[in-house]
PDB file of N, CA and C in Angstrom:
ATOM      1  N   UNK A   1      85.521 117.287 110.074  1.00  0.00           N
ATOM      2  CA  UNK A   1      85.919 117.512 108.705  1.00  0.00           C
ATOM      3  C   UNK A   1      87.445 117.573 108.649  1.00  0.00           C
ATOM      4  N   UNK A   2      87.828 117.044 107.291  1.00  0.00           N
ATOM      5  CA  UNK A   2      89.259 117.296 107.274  1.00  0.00           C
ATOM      6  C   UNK A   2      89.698 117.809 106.323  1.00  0.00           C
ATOM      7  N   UNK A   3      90.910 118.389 105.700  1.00  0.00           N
ATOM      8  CA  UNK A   3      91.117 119.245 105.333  1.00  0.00           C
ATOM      9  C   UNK A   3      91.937 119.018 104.475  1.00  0.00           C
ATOM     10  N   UNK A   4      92.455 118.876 103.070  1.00  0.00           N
ATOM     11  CA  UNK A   4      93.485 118.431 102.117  1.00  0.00           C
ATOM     12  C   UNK A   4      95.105 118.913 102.837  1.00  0.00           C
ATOM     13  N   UNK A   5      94.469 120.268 103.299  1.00  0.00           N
ATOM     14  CA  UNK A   5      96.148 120.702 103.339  1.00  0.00           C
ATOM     15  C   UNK A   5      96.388 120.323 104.474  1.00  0.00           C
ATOM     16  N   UNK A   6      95.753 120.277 105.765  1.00  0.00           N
ATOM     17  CA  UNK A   6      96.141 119.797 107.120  1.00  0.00           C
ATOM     18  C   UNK A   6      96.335 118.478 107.169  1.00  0.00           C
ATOM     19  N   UNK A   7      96.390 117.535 106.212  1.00  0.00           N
ATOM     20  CA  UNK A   7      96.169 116.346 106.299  1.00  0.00           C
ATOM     21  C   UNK A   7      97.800 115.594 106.599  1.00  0.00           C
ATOM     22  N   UNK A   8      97.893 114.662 107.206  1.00  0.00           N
ATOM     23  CA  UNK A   8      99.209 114.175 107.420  1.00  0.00           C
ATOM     24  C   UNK A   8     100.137 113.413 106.163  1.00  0.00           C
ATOM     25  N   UNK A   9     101.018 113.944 105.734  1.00  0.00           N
ATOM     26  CA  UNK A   9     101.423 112.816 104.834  1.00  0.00           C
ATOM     27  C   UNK A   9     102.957 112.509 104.808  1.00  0.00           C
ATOM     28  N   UNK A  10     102.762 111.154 104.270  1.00  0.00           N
ATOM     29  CA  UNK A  10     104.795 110.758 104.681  1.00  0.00           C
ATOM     30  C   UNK A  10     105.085 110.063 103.204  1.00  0.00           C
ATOM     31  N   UNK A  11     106.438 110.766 103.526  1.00  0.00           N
ATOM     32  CA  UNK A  11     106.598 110.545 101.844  1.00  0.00           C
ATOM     33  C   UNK A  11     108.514 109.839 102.522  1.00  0.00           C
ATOM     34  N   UNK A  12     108.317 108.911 101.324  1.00  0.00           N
ATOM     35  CA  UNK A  12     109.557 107.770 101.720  1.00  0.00           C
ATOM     36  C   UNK A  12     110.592 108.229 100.359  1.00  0.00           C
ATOM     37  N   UNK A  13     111.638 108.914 100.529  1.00  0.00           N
ATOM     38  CA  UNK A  13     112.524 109.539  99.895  1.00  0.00           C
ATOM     39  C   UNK A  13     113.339 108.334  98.942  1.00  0.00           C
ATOM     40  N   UNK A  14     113.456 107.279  99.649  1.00  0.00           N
ATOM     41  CA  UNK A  14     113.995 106.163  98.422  1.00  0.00           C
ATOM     42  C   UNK A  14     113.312 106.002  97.789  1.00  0.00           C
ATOM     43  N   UNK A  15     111.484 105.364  97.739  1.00  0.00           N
ATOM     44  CA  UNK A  15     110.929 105.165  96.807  1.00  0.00           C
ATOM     45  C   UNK A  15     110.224 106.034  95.828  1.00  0.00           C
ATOM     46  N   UNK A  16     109.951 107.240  96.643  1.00  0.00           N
ATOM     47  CA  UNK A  16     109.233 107.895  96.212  1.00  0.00           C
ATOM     48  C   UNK A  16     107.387 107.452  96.531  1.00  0.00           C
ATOM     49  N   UNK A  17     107.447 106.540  97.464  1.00  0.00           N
ATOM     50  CA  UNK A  17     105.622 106.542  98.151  1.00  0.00           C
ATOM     51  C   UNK A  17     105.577 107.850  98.730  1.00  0.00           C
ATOM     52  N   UNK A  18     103.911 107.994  98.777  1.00  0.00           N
ATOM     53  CA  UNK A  18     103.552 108.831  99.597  1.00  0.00           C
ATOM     54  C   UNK A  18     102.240 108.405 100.273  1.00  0.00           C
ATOM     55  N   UNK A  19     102.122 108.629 101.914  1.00  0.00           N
ATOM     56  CA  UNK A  19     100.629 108.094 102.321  1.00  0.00           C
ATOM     57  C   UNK A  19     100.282 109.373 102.927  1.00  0.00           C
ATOM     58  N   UNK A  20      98.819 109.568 102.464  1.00  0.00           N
ATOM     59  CA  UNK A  20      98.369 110.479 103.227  1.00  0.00           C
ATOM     60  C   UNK A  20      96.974 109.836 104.341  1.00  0.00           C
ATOM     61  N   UNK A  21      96.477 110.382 105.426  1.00  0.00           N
ATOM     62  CA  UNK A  21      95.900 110.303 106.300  1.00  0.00           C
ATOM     63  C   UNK A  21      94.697 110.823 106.072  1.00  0.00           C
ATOM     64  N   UNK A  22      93.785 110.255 105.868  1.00  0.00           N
ATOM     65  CA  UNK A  22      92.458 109.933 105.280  1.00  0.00           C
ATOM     66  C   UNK A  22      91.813 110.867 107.183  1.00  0.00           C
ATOM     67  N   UNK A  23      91.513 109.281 107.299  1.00  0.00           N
ATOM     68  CA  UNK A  23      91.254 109.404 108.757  1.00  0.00           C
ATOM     69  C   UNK A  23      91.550 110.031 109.687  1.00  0.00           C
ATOM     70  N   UNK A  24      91.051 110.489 111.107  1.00  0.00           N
ATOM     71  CA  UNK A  24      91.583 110.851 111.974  1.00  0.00           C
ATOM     72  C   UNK A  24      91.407 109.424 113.379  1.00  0.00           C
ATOM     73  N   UNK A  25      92.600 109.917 114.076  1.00  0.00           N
ATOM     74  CA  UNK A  25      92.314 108.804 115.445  1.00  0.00           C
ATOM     75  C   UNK A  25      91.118 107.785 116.041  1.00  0.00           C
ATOM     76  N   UNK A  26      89.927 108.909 115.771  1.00  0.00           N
ATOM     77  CA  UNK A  26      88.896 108.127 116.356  1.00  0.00           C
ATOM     78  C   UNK A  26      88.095 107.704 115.514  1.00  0.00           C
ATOM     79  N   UNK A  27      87.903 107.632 114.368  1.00  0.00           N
ATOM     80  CA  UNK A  27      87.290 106.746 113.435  1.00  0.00           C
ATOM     81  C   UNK A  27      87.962 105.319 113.286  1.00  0.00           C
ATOM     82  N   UNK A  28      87.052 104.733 113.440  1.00  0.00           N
ATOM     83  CA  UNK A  28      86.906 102.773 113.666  1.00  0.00           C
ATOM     84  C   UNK A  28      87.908 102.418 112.602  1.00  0.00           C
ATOM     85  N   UNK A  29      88.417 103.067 111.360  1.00  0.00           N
ATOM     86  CA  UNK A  29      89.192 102.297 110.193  1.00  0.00           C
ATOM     87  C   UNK A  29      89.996 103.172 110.018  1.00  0.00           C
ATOM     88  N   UNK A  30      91.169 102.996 109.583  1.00  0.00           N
ATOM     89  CA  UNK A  30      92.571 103.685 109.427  1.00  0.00           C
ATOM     90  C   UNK A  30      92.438 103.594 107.529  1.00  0.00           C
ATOM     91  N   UNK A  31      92.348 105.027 106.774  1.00  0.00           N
ATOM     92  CA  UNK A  31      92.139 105.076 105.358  1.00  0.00           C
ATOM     93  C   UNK A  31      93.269 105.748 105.024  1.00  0.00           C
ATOM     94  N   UNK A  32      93.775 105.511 104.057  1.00  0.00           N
ATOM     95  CA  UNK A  32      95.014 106.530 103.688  1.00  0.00           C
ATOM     96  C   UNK A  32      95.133 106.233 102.542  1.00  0.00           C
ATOM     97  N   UNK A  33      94.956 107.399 101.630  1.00  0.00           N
ATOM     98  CA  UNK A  33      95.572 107.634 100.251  1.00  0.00           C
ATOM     99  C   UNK A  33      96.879 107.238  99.769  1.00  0.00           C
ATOM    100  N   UNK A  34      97.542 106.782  98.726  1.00  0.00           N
ATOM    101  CA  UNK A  34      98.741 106.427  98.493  1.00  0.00           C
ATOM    102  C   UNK A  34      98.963 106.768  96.847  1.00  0.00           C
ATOM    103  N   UNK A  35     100.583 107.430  96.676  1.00  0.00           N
ATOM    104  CA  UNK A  35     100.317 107.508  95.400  1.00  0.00           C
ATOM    105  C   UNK A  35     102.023 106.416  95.608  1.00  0.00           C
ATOM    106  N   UNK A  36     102.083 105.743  94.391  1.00  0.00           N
ATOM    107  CA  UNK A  36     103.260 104.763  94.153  1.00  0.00           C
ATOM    108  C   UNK A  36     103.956 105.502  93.202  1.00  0.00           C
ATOM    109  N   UNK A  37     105.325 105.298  92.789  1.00  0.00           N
ATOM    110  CA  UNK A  37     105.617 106.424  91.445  1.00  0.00           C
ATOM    111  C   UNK A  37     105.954 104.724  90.710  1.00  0.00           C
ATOM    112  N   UNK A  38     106.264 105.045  89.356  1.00  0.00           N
ATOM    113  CA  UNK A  38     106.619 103.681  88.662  1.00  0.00           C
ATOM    114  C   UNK A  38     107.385 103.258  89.206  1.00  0.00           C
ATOM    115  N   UNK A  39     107.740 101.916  89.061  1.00  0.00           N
ATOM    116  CA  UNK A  39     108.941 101.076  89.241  1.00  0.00           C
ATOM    117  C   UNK A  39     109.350 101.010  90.495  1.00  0.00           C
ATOM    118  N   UNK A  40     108.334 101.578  91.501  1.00  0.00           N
ATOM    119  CA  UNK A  40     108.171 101.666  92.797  1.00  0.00           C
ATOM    120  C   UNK A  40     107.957 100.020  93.280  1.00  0.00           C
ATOM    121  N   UNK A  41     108.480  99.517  94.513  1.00  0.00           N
ATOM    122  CA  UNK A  41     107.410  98.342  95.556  1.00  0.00           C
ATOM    123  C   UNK A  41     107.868  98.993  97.093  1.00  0.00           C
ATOM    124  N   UNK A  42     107.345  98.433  97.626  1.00  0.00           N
ATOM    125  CA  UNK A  42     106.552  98.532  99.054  1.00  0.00           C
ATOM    126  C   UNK A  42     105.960  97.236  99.846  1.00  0.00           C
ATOM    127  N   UNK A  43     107.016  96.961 100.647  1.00  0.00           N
ATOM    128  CA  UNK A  43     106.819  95.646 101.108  1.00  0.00           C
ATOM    129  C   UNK A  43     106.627  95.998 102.505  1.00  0.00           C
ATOM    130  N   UNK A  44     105.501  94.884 103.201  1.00  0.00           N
ATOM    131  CA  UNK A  44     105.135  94.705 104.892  1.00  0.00           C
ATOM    132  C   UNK A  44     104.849  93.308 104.851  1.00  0.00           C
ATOM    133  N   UNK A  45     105.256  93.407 106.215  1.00  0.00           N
ATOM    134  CA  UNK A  45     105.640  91.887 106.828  1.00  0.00           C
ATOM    135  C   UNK A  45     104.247  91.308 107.029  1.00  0.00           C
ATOM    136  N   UNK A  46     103.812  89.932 107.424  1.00  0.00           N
ATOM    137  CA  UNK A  46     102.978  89.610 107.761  1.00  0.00           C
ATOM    138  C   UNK A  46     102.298  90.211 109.076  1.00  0.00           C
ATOM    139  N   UNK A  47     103.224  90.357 110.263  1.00  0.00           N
ATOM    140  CA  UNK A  47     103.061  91.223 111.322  1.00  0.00           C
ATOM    141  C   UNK A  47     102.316  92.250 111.267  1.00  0.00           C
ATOM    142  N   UNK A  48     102.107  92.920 109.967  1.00  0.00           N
ATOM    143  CA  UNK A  48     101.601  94.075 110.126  1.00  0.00           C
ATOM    144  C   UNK A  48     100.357  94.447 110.326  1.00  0.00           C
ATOM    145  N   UNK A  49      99.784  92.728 109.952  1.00  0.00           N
ATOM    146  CA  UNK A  49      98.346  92.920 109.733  1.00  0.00           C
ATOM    147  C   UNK A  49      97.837  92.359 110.579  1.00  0.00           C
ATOM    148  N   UNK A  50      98.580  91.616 111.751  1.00  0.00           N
ATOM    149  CA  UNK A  50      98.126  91.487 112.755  1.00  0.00           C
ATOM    150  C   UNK A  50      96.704  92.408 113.180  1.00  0.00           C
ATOM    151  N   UNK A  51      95.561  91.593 113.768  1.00  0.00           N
ATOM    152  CA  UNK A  51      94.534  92.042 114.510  1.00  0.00           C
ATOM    153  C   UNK A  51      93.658  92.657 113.713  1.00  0.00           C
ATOM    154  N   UNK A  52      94.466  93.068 112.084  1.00  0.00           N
ATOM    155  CA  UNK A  52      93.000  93.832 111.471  1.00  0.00           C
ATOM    156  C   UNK A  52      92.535  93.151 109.778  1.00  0.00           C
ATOM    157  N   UNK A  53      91.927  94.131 108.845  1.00  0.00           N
ATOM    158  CA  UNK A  53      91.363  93.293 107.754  1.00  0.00           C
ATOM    159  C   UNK A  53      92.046  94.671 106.925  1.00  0.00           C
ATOM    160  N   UNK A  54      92.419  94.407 105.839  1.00  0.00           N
ATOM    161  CA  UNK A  54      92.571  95.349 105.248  1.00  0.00           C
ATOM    162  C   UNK A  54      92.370  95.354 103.655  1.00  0.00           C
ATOM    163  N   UNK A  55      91.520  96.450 103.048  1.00  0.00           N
ATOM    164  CA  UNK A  55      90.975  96.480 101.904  1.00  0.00           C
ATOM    165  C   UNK A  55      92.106  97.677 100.668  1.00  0.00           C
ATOM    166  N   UNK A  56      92.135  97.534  99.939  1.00  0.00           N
ATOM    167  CA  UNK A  56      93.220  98.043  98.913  1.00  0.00           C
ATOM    168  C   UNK A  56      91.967  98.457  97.635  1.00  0.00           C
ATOM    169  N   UNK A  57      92.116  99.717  97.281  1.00  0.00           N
ATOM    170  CA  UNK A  57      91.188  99.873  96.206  1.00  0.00           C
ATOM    171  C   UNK A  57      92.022 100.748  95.480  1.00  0.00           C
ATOM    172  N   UNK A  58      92.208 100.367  93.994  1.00  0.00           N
ATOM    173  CA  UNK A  58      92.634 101.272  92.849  1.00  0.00           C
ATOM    174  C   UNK A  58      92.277 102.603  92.854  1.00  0.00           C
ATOM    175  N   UNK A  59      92.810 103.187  92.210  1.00  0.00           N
ATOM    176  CA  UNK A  59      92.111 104.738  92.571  1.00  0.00           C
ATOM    177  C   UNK A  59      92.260 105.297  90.697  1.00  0.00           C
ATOM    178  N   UNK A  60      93.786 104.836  90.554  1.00  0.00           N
ATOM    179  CA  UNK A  60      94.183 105.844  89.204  1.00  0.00           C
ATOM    180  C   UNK A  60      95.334 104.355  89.357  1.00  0.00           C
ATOM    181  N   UNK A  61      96.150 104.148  87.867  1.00  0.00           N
ATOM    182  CA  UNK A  61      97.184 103.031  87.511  1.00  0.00           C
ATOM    183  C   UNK A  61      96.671 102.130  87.778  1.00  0.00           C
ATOM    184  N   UNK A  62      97.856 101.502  87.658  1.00  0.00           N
ATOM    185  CA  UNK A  62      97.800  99.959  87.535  1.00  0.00           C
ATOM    186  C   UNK A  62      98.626  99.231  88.827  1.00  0.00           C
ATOM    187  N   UNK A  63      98.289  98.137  89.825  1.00  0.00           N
ATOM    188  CA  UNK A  63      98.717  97.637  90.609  1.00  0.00           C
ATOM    189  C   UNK A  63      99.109  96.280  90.930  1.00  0.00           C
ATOM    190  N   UNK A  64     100.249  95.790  91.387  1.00  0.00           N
ATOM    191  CA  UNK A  64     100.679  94.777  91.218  1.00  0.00           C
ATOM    192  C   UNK A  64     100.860  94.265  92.767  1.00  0.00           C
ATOM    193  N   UNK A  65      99.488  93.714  93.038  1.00  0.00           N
ATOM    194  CA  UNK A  65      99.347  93.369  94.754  1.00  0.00           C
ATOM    195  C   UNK A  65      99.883  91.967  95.083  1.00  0.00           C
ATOM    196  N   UNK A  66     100.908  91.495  95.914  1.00  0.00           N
ATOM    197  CA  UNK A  66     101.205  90.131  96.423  1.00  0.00           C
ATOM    198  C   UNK A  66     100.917  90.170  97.449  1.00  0.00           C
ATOM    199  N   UNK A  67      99.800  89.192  97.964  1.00  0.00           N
ATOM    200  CA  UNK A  67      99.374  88.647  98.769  1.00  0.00           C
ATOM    201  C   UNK A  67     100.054  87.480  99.244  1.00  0.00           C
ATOM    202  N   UNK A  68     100.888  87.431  99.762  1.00  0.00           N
ATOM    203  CA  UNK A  68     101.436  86.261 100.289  1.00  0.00           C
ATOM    204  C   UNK A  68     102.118  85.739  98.983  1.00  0.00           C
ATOM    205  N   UNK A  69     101.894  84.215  98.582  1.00  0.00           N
ATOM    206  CA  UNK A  69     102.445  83.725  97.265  1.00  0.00           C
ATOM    207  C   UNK A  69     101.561  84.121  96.355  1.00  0.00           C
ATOM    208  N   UNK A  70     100.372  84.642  96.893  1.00  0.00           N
ATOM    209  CA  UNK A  70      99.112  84.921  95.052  1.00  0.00           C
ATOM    210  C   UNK A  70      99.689  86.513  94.882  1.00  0.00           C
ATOM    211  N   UNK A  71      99.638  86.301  93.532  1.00  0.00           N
ATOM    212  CA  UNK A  71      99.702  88.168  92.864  1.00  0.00           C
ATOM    213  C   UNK A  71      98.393  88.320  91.786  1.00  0.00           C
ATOM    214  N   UNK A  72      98.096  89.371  92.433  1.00  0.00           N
ATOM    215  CA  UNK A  72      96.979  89.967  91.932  1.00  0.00           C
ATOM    216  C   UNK A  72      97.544  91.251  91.459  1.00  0.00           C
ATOM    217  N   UNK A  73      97.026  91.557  89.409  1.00  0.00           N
ATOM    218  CA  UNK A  73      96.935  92.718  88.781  1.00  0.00           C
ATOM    219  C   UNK A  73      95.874  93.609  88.798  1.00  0.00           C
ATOM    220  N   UNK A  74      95.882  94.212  89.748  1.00  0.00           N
ATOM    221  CA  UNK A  74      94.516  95.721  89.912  1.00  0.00           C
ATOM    222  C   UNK A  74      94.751  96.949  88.865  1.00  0.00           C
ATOM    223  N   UNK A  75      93.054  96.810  88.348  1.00  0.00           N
ATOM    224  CA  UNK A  75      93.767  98.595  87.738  1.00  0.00           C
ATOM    225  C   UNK A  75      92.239  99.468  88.239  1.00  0.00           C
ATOM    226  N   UNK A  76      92.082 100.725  87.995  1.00  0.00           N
ATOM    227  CA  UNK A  76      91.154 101.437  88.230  1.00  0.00           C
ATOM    228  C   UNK A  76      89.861 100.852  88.535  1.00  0.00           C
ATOM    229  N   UNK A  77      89.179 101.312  89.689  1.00  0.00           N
ATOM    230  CA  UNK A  77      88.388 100.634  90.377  1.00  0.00           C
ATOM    231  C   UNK A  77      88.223  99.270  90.961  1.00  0.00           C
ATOM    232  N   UNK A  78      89.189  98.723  90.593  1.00  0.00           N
ATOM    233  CA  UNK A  78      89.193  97.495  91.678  1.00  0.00           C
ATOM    234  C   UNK A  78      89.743  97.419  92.845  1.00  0.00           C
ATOM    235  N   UNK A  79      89.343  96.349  93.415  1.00  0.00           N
ATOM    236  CA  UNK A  79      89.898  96.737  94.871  1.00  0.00           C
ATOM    237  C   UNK A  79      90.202  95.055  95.392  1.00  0.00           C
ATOM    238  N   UNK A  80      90.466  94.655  96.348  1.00  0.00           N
ATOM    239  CA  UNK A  80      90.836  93.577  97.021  1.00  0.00           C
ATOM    240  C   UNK A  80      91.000  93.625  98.853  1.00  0.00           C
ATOM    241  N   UNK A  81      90.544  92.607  99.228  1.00  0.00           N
ATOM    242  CA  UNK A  81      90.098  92.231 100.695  1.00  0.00           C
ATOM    243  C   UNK A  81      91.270  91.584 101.154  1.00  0.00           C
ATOM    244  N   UNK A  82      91.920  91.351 102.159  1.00  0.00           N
ATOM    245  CA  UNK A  82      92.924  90.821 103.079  1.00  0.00           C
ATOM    246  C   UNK A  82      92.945  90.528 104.224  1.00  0.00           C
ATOM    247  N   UNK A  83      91.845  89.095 104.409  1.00  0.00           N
ATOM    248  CA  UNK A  83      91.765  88.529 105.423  1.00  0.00           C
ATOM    249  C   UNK A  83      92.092  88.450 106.878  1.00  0.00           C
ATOM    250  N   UNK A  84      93.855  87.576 106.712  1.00  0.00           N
ATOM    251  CA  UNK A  84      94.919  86.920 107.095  1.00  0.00           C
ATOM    252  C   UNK A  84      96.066  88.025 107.380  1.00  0.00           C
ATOM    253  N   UNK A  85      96.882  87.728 108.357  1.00  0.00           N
ATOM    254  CA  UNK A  85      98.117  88.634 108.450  1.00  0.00           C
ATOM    255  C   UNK A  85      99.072  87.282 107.258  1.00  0.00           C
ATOM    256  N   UNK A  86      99.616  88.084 106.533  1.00  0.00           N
ATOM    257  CA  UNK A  86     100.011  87.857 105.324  1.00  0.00           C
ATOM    258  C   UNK A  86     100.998  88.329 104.455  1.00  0.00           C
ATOM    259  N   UNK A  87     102.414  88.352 104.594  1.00  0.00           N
ATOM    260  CA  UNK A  87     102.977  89.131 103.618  1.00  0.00           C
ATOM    261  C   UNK A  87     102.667  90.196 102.537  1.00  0.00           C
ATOM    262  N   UNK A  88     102.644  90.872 102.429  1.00  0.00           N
ATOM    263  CA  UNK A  88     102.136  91.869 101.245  1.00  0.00           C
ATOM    264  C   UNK A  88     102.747  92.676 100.792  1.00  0.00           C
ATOM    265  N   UNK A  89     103.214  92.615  99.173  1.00  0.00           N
ATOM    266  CA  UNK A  89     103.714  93.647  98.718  1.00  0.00           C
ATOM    267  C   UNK A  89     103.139  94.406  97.700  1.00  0.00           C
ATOM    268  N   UNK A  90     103.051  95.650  97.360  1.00  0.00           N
ATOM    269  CA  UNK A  90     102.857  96.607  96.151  1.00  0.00           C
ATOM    270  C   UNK A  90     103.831  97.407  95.350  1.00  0.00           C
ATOM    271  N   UNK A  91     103.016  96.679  94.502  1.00  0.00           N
ATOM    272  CA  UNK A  91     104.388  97.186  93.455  1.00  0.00           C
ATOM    273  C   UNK A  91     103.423  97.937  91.942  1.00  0.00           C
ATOM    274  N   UNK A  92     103.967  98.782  91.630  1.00  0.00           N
ATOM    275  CA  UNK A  92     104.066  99.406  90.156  1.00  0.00           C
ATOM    276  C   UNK A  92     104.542  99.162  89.291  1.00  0.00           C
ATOM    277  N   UNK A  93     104.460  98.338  88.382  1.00  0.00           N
ATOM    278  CA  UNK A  93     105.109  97.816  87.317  1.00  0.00           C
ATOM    279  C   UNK A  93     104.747  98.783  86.304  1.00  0.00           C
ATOM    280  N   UNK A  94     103.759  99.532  86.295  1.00  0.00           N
ATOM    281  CA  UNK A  94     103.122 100.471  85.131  1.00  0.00           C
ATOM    282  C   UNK A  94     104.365 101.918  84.792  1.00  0.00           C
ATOM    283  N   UNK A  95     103.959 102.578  83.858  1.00  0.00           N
ATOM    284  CA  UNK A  95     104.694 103.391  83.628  1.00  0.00           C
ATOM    285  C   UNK A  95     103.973 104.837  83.992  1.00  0.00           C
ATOM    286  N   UNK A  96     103.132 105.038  84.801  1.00  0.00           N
ATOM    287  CA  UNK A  96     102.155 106.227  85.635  1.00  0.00           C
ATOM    288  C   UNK A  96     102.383 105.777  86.987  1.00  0.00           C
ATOM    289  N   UNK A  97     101.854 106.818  87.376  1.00  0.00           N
ATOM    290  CA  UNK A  97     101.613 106.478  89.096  1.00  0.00           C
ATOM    291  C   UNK A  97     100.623 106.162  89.223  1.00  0.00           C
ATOM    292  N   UNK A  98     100.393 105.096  90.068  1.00  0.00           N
ATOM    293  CA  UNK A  98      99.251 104.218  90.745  1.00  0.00           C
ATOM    294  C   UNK A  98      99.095 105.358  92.408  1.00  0.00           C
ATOM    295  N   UNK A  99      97.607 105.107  92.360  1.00  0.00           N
ATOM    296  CA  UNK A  99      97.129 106.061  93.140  1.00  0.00           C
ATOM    297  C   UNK A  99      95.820 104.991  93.569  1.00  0.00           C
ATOM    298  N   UNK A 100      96.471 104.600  95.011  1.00  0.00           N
ATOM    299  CA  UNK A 100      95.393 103.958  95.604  1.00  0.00           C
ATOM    300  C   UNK A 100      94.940 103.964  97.370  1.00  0.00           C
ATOM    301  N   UNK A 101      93.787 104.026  97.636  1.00  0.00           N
ATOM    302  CA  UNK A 101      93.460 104.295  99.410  1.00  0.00           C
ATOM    303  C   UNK A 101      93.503 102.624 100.081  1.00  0.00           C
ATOM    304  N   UNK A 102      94.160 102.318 100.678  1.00  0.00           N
ATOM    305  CA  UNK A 102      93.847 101.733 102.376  1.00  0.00           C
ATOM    306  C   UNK A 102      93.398 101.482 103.129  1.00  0.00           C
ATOM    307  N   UNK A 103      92.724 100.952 103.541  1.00  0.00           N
ATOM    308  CA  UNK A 103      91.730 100.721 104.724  1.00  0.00           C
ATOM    309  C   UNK A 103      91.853  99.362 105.337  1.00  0.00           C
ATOM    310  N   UNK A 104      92.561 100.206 106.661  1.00  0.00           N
ATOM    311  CA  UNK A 104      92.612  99.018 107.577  1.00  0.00           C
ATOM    312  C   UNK A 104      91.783  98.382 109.172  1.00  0.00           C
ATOM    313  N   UNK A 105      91.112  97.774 109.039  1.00  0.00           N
ATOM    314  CA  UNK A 105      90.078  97.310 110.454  1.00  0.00           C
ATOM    315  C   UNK A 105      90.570  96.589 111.206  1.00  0.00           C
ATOM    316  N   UNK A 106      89.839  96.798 112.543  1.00  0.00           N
ATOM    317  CA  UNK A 106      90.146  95.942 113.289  1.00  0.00           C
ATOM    318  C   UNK A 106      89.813  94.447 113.221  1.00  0.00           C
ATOM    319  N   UNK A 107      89.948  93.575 113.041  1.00  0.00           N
ATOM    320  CA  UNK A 107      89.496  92.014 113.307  1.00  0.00           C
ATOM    321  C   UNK A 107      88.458  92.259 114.454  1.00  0.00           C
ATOM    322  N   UNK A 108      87.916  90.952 114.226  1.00  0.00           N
ATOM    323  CA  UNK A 108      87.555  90.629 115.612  1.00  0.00           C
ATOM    324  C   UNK A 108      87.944  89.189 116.412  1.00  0.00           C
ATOM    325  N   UNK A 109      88.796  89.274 115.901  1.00  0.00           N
ATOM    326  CA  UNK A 109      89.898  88.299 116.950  1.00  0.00           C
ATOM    327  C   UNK A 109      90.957  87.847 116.386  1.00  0.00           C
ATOM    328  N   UNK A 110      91.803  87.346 117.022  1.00  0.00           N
ATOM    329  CA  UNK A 110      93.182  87.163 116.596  1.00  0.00           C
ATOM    330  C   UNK A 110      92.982  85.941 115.620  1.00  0.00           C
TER     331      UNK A 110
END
């Protein structure tokens, strides 16, 4: 079991992200909560996704996901799949905070 307050979280002082740690070590998928503040983005390299799959689900706002050259507008309850290691950025264009979890797997092969 885990615990709201023991939970790990990193908060990025320029943008104002915050991820918190869903998961612990030994569970198969890496989950982490995220809140974006407006006018926020958050960019990772293609590298990052090396070796795994990673799923993005709305939680609360509105989300402005780039997948490589496609952009996809998410809002509450949607979610989106990520194949490919792939450029990816998130961004908040909304005027609330977007509040969305993470989940990243392993592939099964490169």
């Amino acid at each position: 079991m885990h615990r709201t307050a023991d939970a790990t979280e990193w908060h990025d002082p320029a943008t104002g992200y915050r991820r918190r740690q869903i998961t612990g070590p030994r569970f198969p998928a890496d989950i982490a909560e995220v809140r974006l503040p407006p006018g926020a983005r958050v960019s990772y390299p293609a590298a990052s996704l090396a070796f795994q799959r990673e799923a993005v689900w709305v939680l609360d706002g509105r989300l402005t996901f780039h997948e490589g050259d496609v952009v996809h507008e998410l809002g509450p309850g949607d979610s989106i799949e990520v194949d490919g290691p792939v450029p990816c950025v998130f961004a908040n264009t909304g005027d609330d905070e977007c509040r969305y979890a993470v989940i990243l797997a392993r592939a099964e092969g490169p």
